[in-house]
PDB file of N, CA and C in Angstrom:
ATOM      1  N   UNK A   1       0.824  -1.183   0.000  1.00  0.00           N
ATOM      2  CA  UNK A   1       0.000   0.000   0.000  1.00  0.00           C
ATOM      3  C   UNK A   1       0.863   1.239   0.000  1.00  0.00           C
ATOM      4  N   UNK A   2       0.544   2.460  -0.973  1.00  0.00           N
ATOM      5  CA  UNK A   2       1.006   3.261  -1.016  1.00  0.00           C
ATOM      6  C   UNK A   2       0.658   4.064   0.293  1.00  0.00           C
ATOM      7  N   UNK A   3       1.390   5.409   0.734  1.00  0.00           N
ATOM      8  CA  UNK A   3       1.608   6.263   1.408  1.00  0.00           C
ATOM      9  C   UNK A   3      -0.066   7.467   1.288  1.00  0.00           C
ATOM     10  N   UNK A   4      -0.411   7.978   2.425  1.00  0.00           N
ATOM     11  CA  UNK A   4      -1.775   8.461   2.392  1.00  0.00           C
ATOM     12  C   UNK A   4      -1.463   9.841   2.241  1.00  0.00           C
ATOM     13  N   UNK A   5      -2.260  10.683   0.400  1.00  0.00           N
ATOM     14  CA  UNK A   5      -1.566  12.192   0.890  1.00  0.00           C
ATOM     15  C   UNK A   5      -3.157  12.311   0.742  1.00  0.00           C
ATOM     16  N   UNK A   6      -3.194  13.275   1.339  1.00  0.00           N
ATOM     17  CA  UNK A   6      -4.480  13.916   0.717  1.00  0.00           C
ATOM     18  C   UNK A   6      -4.439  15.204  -0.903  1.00  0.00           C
ATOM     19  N   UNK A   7      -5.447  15.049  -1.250  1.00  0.00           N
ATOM     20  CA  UNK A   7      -5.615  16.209  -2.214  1.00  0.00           C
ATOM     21  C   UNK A   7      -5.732  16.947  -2.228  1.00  0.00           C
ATOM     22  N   UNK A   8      -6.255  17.644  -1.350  1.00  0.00           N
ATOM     23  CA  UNK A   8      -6.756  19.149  -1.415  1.00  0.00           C
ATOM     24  C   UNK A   8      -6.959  19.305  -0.003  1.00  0.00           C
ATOM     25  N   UNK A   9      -7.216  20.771   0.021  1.00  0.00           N
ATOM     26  CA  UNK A   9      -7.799  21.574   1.166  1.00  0.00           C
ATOM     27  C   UNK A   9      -8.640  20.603   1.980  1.00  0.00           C
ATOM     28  N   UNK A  10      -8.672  21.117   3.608  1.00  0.00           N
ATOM     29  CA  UNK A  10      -9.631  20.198   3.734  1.00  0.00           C
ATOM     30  C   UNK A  10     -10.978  20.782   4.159  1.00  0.00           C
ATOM     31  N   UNK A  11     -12.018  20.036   4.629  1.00  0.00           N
ATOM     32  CA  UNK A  11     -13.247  20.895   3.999  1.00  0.00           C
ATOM     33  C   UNK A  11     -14.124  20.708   5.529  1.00  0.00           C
ATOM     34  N   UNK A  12     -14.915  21.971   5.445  1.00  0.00           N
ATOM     35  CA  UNK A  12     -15.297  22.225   7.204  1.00  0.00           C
ATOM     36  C   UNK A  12     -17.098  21.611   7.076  1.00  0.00           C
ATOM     37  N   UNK A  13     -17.152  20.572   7.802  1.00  0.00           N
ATOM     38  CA  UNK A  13     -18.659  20.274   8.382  1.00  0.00           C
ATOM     39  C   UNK A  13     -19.292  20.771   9.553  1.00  0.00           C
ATOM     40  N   UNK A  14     -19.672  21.797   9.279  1.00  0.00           N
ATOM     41  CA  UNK A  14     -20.420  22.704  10.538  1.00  0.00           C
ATOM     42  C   UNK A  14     -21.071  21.215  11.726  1.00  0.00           C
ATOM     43  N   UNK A  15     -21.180  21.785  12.726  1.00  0.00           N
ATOM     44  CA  UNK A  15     -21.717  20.980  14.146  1.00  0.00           C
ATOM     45  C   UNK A  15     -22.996  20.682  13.578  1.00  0.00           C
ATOM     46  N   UNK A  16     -23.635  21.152  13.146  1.00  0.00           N
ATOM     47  CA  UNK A  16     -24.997  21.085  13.162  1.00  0.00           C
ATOM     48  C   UNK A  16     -25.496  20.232  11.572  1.00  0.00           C
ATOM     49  N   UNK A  17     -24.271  19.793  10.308  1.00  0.00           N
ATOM     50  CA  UNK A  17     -24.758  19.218   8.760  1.00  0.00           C
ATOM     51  C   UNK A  17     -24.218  17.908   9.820  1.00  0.00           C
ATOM     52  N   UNK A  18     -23.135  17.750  11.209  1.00  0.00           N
ATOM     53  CA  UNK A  18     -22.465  16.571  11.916  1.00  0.00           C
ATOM     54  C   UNK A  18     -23.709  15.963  12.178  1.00  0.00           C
ATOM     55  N   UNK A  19     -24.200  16.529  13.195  1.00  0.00           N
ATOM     56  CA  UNK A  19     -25.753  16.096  13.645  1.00  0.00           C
ATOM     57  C   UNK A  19     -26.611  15.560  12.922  1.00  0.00           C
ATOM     58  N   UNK A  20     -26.853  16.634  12.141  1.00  0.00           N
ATOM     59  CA  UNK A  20     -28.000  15.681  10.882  1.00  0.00           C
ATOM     60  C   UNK A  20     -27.784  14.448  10.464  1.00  0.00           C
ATOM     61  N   UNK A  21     -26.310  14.246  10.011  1.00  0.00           N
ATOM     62  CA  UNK A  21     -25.582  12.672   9.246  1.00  0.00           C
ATOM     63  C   UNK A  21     -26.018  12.341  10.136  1.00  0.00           C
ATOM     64  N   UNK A  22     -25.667  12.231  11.978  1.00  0.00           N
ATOM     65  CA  UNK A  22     -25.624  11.190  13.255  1.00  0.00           C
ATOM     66  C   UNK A  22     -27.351  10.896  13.073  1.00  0.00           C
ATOM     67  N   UNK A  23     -27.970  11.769  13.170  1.00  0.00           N
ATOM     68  CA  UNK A  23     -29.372  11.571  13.496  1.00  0.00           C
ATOM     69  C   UNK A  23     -30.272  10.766  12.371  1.00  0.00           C
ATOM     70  N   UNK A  24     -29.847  11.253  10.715  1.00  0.00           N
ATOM     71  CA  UNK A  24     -29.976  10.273  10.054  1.00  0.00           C
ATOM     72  C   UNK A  24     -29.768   9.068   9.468  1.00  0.00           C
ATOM     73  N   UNK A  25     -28.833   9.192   9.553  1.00  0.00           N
ATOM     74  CA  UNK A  25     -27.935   8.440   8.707  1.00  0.00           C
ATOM     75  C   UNK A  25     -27.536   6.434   9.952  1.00  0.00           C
ATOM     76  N   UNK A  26     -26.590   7.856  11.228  1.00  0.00           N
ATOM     77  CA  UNK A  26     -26.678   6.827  12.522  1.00  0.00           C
ATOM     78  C   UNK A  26     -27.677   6.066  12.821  1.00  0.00           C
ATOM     79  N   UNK A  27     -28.269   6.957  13.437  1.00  0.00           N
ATOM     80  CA  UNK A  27     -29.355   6.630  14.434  1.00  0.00           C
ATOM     81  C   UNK A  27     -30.556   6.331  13.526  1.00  0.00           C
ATOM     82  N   UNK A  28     -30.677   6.385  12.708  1.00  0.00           N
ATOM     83  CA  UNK A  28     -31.904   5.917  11.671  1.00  0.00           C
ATOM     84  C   UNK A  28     -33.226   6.612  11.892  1.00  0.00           C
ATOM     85  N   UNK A  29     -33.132   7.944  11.781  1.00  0.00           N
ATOM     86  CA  UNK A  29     -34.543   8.907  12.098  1.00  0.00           C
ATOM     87  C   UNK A  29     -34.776   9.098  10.752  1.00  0.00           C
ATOM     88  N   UNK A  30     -36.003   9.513  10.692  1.00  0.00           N
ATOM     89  CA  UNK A  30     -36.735  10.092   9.798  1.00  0.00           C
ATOM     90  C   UNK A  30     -36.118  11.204  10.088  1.00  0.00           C
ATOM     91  N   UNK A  31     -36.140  12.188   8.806  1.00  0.00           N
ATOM     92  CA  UNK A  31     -35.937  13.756   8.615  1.00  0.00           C
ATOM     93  C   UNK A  31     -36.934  14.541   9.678  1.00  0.00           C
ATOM     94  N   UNK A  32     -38.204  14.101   9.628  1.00  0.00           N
ATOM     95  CA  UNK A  32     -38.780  14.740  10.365  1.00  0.00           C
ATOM     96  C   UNK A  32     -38.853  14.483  12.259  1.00  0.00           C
ATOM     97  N   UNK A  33     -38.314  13.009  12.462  1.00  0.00           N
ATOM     98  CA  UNK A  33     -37.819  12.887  13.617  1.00  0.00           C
ATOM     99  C   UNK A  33     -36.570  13.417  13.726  1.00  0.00           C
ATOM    100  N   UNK A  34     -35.889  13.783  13.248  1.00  0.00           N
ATOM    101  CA  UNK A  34     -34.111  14.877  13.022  1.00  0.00           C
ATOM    102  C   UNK A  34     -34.691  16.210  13.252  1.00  0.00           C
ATOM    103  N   UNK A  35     -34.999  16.392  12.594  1.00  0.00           N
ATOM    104  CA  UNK A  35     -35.397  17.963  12.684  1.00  0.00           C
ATOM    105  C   UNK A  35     -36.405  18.532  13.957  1.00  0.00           C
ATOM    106  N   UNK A  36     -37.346  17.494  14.326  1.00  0.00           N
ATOM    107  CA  UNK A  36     -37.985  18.005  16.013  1.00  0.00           C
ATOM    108  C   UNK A  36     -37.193  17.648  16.508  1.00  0.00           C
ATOM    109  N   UNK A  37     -35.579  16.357  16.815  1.00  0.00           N
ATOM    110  CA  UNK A  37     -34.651  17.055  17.905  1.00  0.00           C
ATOM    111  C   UNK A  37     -33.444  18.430  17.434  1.00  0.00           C
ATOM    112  N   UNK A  38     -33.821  18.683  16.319  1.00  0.00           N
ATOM    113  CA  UNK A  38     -32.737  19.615  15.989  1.00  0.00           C
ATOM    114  C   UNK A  38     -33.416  21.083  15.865  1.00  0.00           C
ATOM    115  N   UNK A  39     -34.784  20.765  16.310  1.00  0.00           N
ATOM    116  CA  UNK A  39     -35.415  22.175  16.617  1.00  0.00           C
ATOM    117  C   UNK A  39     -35.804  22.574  15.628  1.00  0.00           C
ATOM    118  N   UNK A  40     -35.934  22.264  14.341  1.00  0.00           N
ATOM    119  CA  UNK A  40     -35.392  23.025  12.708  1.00  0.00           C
ATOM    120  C   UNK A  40     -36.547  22.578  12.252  1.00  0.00           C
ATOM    121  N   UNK A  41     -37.590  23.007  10.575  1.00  0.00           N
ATOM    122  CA  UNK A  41     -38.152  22.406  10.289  1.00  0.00           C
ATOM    123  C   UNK A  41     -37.908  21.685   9.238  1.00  0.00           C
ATOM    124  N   UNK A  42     -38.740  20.509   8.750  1.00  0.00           N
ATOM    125  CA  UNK A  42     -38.142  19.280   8.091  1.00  0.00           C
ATOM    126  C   UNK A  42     -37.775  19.953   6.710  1.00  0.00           C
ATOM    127  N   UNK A  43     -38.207  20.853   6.034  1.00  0.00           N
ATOM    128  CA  UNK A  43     -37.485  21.750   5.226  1.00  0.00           C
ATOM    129  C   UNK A  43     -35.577  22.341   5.621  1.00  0.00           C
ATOM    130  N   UNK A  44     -35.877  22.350   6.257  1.00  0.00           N
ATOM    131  CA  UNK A  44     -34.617  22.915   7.230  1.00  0.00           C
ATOM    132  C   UNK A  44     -33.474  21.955   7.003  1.00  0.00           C
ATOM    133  N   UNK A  45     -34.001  20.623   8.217  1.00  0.00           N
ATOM    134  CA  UNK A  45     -33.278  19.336   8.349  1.00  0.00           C
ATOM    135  C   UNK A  45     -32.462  19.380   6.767  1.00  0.00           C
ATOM    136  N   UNK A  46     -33.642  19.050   5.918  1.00  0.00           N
ATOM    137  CA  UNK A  46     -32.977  18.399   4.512  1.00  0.00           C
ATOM    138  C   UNK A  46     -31.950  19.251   4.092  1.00  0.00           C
ATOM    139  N   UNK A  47     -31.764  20.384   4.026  1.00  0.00           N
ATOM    140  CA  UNK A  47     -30.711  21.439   3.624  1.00  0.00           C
ATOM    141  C   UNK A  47     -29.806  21.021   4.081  1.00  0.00           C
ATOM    142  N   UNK A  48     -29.755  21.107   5.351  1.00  0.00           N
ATOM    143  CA  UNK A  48     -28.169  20.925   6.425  1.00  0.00           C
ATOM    144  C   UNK A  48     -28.001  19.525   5.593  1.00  0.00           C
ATOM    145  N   UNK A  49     -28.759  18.540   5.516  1.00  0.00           N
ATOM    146  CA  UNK A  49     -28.294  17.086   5.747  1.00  0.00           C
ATOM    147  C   UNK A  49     -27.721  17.253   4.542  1.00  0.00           C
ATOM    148  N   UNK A  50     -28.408  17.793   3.731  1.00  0.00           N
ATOM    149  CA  UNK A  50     -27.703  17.384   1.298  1.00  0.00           C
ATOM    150  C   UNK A  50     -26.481  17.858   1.655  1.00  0.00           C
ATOM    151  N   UNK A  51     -26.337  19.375   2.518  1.00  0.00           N
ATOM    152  CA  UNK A  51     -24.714  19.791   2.111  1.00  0.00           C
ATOM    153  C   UNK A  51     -24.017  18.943   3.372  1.00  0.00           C
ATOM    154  N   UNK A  52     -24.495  18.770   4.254  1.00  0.00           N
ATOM    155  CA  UNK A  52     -23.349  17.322   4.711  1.00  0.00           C
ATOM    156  C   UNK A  52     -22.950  16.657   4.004  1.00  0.00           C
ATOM    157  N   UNK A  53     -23.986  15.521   3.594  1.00  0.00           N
ATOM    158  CA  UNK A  53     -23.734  14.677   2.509  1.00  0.00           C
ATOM    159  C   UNK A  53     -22.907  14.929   1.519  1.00  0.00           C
ATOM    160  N   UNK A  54     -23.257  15.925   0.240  1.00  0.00           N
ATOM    161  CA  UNK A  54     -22.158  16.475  -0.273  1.00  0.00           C
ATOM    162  C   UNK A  54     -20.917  16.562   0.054  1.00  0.00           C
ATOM    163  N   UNK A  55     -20.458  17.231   1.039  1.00  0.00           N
ATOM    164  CA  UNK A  55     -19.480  17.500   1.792  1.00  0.00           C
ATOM    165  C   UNK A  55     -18.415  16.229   1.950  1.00  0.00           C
ATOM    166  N   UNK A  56     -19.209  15.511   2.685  1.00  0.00           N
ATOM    167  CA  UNK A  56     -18.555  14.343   2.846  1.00  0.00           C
ATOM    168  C   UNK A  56     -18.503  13.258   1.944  1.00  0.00           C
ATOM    169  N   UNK A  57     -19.105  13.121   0.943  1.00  0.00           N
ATOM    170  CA  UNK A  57     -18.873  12.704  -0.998  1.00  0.00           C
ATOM    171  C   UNK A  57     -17.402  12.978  -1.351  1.00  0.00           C
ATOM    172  N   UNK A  58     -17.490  14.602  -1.242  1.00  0.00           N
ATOM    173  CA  UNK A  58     -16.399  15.508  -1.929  1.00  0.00           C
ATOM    174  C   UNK A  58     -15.065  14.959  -0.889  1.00  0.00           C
ATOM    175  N   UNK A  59     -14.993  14.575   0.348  1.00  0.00           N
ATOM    176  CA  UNK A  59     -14.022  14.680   1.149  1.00  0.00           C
ATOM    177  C   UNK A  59     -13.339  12.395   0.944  1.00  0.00           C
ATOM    178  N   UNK A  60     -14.633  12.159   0.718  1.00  0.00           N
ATOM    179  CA  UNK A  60     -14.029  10.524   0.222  1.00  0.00           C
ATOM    180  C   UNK A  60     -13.419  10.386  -0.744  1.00  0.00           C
ATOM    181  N   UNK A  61     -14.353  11.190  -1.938  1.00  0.00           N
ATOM    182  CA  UNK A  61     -14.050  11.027  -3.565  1.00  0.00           C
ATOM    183  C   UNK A  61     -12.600  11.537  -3.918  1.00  0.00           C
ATOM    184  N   UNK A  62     -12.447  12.907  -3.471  1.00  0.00           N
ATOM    185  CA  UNK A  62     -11.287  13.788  -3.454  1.00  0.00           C
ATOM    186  C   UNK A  62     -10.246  13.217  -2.373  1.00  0.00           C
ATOM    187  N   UNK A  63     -10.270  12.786  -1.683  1.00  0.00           N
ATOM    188  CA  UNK A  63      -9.549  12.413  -0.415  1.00  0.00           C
ATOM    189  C   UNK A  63      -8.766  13.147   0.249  1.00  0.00           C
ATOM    190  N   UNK A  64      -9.844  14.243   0.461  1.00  0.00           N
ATOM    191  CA  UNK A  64      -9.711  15.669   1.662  1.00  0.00           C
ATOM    192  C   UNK A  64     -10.000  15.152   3.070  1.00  0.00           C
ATOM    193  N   UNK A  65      -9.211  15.814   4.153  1.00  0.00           N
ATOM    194  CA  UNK A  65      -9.973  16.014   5.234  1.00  0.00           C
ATOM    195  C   UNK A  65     -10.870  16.718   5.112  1.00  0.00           C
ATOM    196  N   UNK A  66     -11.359  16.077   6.493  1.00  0.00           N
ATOM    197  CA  UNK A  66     -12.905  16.620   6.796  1.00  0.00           C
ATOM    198  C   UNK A  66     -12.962  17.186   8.668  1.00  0.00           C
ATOM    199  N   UNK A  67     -12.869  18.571   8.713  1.00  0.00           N
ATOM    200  CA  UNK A  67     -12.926  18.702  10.061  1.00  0.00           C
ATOM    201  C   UNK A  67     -14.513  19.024  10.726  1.00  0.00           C
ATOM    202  N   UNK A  68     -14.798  19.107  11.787  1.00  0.00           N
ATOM    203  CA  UNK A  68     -15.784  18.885  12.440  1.00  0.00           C
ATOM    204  C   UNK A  68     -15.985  20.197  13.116  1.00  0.00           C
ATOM    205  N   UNK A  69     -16.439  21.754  12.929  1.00  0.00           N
ATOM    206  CA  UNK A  69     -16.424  22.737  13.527  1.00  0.00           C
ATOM    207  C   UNK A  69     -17.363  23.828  13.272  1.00  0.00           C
ATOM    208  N   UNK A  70     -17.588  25.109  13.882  1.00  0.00           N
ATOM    209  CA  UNK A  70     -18.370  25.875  13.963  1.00  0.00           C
ATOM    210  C   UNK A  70     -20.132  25.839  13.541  1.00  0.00           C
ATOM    211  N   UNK A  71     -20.433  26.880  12.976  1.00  0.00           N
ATOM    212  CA  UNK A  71     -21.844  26.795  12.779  1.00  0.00           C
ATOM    213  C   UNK A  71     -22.907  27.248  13.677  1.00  0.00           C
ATOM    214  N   UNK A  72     -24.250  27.246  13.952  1.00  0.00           N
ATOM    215  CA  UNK A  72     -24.984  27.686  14.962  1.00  0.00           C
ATOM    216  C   UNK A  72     -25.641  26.297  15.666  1.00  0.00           C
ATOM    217  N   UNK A  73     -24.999  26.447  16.541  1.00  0.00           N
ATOM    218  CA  UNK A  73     -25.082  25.344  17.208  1.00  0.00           C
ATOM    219  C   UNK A  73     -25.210  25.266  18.909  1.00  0.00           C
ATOM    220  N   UNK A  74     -25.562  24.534  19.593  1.00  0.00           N
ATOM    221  CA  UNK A  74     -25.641  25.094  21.266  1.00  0.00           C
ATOM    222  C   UNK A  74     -25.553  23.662  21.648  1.00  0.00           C
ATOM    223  N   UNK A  75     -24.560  22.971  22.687  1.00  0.00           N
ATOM    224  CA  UNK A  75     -24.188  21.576  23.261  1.00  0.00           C
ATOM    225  C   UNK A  75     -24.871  21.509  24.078  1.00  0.00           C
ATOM    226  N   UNK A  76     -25.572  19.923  24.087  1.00  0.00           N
ATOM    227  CA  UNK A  76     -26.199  19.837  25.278  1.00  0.00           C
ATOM    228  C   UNK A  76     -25.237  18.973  26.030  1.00  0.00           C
ATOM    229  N   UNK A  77     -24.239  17.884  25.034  1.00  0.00           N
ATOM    230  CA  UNK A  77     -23.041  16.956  25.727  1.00  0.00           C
ATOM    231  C   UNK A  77     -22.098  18.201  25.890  1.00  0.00           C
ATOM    232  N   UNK A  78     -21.117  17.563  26.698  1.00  0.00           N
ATOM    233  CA  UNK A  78     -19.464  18.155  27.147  1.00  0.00           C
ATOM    234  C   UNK A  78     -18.815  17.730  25.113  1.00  0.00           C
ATOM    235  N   UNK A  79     -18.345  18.855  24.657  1.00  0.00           N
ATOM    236  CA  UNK A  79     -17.436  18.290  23.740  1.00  0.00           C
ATOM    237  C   UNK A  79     -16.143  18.654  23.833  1.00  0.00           C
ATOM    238  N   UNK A  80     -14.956  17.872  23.081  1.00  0.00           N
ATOM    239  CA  UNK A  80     -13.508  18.310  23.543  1.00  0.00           C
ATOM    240  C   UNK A  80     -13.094  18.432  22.550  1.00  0.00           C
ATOM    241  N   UNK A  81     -12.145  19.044  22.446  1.00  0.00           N
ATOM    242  CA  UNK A  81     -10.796  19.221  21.313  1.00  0.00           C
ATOM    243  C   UNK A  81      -9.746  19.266  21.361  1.00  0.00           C
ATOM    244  N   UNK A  82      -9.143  17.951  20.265  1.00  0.00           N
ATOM    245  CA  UNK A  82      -7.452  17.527  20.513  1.00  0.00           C
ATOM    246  C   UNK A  82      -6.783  19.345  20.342  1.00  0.00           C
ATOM    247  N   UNK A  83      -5.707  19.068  21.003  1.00  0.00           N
ATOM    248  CA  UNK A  83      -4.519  20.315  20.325  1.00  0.00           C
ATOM    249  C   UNK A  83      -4.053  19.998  19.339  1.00  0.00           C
ATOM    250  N   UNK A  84      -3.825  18.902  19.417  1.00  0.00           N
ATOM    251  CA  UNK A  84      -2.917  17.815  18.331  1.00  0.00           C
ATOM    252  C   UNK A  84      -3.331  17.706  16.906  1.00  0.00           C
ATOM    253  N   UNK A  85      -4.453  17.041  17.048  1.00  0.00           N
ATOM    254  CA  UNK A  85      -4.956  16.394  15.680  1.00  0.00           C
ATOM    255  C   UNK A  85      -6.270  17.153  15.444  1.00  0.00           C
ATOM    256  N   UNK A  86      -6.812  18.097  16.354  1.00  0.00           N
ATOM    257  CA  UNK A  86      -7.878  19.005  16.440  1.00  0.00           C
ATOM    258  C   UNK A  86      -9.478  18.037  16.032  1.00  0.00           C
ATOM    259  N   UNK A  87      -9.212  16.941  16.784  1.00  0.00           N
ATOM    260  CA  UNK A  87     -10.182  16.169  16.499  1.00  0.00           C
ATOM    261  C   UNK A  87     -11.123  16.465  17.533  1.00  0.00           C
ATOM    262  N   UNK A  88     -13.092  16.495  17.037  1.00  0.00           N
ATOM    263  CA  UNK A  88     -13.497  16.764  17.651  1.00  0.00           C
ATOM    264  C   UNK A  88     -14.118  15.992  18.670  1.00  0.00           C
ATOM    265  N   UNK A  89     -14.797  15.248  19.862  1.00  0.00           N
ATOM    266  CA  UNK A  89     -15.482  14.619  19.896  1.00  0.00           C
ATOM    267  C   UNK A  89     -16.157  14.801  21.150  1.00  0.00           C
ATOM    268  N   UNK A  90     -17.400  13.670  21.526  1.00  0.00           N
ATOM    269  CA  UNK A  90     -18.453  13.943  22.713  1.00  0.00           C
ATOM    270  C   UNK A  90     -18.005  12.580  23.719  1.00  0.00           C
ATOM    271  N   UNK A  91     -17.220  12.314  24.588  1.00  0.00           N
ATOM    272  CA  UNK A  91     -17.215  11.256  24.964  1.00  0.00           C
ATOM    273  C   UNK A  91     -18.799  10.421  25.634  1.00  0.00           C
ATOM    274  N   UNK A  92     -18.500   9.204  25.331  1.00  0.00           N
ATOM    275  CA  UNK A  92     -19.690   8.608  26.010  1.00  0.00           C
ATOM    276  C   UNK A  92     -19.394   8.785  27.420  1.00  0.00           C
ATOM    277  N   UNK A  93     -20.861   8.605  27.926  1.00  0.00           N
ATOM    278  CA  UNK A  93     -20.589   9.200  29.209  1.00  0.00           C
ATOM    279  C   UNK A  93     -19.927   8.306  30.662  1.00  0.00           C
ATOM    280  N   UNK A  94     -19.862   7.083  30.189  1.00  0.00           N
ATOM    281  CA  UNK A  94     -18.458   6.385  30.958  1.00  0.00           C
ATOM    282  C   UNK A  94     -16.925   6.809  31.020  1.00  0.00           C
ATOM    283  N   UNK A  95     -17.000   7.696  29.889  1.00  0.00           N
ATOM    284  CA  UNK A  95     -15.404   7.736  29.461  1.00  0.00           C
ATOM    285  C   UNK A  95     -15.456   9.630  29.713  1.00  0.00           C
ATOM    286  N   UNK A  96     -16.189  10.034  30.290  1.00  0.00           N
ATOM    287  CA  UNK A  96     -16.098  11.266  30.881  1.00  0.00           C
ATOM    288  C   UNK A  96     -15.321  11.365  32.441  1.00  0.00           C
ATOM    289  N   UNK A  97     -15.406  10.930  32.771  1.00  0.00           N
ATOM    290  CA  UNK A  97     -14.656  11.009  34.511  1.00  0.00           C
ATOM    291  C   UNK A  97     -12.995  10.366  33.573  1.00  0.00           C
ATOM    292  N   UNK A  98     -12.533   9.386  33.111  1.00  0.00           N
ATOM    293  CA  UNK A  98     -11.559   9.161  32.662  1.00  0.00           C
ATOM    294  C   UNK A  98     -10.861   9.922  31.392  1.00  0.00           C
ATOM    295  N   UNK A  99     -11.298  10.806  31.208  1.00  0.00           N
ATOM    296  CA  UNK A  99     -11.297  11.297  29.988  1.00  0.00           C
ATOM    297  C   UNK A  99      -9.686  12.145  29.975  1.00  0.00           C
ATOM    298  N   UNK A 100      -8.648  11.542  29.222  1.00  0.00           N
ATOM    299  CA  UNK A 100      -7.232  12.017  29.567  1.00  0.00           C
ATOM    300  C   UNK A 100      -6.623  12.147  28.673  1.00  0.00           C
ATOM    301  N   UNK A 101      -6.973  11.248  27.463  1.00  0.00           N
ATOM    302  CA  UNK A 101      -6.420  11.387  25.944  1.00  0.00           C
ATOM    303  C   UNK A 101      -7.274  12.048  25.030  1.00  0.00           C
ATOM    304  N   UNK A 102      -6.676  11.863  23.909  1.00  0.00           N
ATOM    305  CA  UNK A 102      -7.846  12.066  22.313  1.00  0.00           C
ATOM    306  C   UNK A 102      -7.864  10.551  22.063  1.00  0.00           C
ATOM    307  N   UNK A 103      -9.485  10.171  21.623  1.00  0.00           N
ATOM    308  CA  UNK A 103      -9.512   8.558  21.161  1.00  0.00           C
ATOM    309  C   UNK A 103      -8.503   8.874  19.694  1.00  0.00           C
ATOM    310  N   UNK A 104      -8.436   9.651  19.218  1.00  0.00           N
ATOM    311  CA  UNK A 104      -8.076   9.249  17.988  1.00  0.00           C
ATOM    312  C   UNK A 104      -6.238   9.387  17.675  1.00  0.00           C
ATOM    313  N   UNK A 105      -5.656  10.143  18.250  1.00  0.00           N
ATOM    314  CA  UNK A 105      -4.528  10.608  18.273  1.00  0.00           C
ATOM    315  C   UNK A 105      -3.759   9.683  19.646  1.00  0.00           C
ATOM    316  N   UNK A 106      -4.641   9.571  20.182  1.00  0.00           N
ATOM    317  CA  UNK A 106      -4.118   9.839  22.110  1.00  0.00           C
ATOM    318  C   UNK A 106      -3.333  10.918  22.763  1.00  0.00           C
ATOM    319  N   UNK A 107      -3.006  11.661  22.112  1.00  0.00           N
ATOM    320  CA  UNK A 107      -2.265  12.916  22.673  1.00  0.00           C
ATOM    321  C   UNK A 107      -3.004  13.039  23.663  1.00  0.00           C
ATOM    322  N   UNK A 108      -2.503  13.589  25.149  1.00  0.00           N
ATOM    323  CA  UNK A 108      -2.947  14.159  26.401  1.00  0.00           C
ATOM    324  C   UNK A 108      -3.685  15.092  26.546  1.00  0.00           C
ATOM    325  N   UNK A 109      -4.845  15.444  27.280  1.00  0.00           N
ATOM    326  CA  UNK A 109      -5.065  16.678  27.353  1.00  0.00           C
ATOM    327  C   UNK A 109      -6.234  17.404  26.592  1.00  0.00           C
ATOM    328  N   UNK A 110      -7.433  16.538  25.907  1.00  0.00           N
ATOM    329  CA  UNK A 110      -8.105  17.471  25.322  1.00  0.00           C
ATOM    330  C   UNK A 110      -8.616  18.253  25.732  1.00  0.00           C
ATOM    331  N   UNK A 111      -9.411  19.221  24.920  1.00  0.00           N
ATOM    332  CA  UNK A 111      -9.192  20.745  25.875  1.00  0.00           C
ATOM    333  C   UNK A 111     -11.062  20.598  25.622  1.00  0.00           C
ATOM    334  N   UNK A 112     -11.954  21.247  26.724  1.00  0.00           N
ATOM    335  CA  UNK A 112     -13.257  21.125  26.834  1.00  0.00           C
ATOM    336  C   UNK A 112     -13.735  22.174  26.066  1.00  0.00           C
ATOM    337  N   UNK A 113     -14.830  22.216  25.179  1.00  0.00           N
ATOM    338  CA  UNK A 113     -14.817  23.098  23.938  1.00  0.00           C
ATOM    339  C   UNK A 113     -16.228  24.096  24.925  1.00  0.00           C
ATOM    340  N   UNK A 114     -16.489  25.591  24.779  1.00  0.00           N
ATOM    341  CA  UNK A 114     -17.266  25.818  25.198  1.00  0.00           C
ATOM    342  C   UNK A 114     -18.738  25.814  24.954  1.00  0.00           C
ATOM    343  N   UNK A 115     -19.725  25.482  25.665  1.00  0.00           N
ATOM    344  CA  UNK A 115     -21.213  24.776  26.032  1.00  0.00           C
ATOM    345  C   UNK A 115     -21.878  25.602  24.629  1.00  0.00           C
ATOM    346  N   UNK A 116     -21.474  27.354  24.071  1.00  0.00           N
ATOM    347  CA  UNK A 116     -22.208  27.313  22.761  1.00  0.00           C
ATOM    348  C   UNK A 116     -21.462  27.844  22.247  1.00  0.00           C
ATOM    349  N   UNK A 117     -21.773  28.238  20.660  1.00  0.00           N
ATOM    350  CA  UNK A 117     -21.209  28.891  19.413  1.00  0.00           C
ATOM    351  C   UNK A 117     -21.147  29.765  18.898  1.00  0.00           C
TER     352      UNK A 117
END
């Protein structure tokens, strides 16, 4: 196997096109069960979700990163962020009292991202 470069720039998935994928895609909701927990209406939902989708097409096909950030958004979990690898994530809530690395990097230390946006 060859060596992993990427192609291009890499490309930003707002908190909230993240959600939509998790809620649809994951968790197997209807758009319109996505969108009454995402507050939004099912007109709404579908927007965020196509340019996720898109997004993350463009970031397989092309073989861009894909970072996980900003947008209008308000946490109801604790989320953290590597220094390192600036990876984002919500630990499950067992792995909150232990919480000392990045799962993905392990670098020390992720830093607690603040509660809104």
């Amino acid at each position: 196997m060859g060596s992993r470069h990427c192609l291009g720039a890499e490309l930003l998935l707002h908190f909230e096109e993240f959600e939509a994928l998790k809620l649809s895609d994951y968790e197997r909701l209807t758009h319109e069960q996505a969108a009454a927990k995402m507050d939004v209406s099912r007109p709404t939902f579908t927007r965020i979700y196509e340019s996720a989708r898109r997004k993350v097409a463009t970031a397989f096909v092309e073989n861009r990163p894909l970072m996980v950030e900003g947008g209008q958004v308000q946490f109801r979990d604790d989320w953290y962020r590597c220094p390192e690898c600036r990876n984002t994530f919500a630990p499950v809530d067992k792995q909150k009292e232990a919480l000392r690395h990045c799962p993905l990097c392990e670098h020390p230390g992720p830093q607690r991202m603040s509660p809104e946006l």
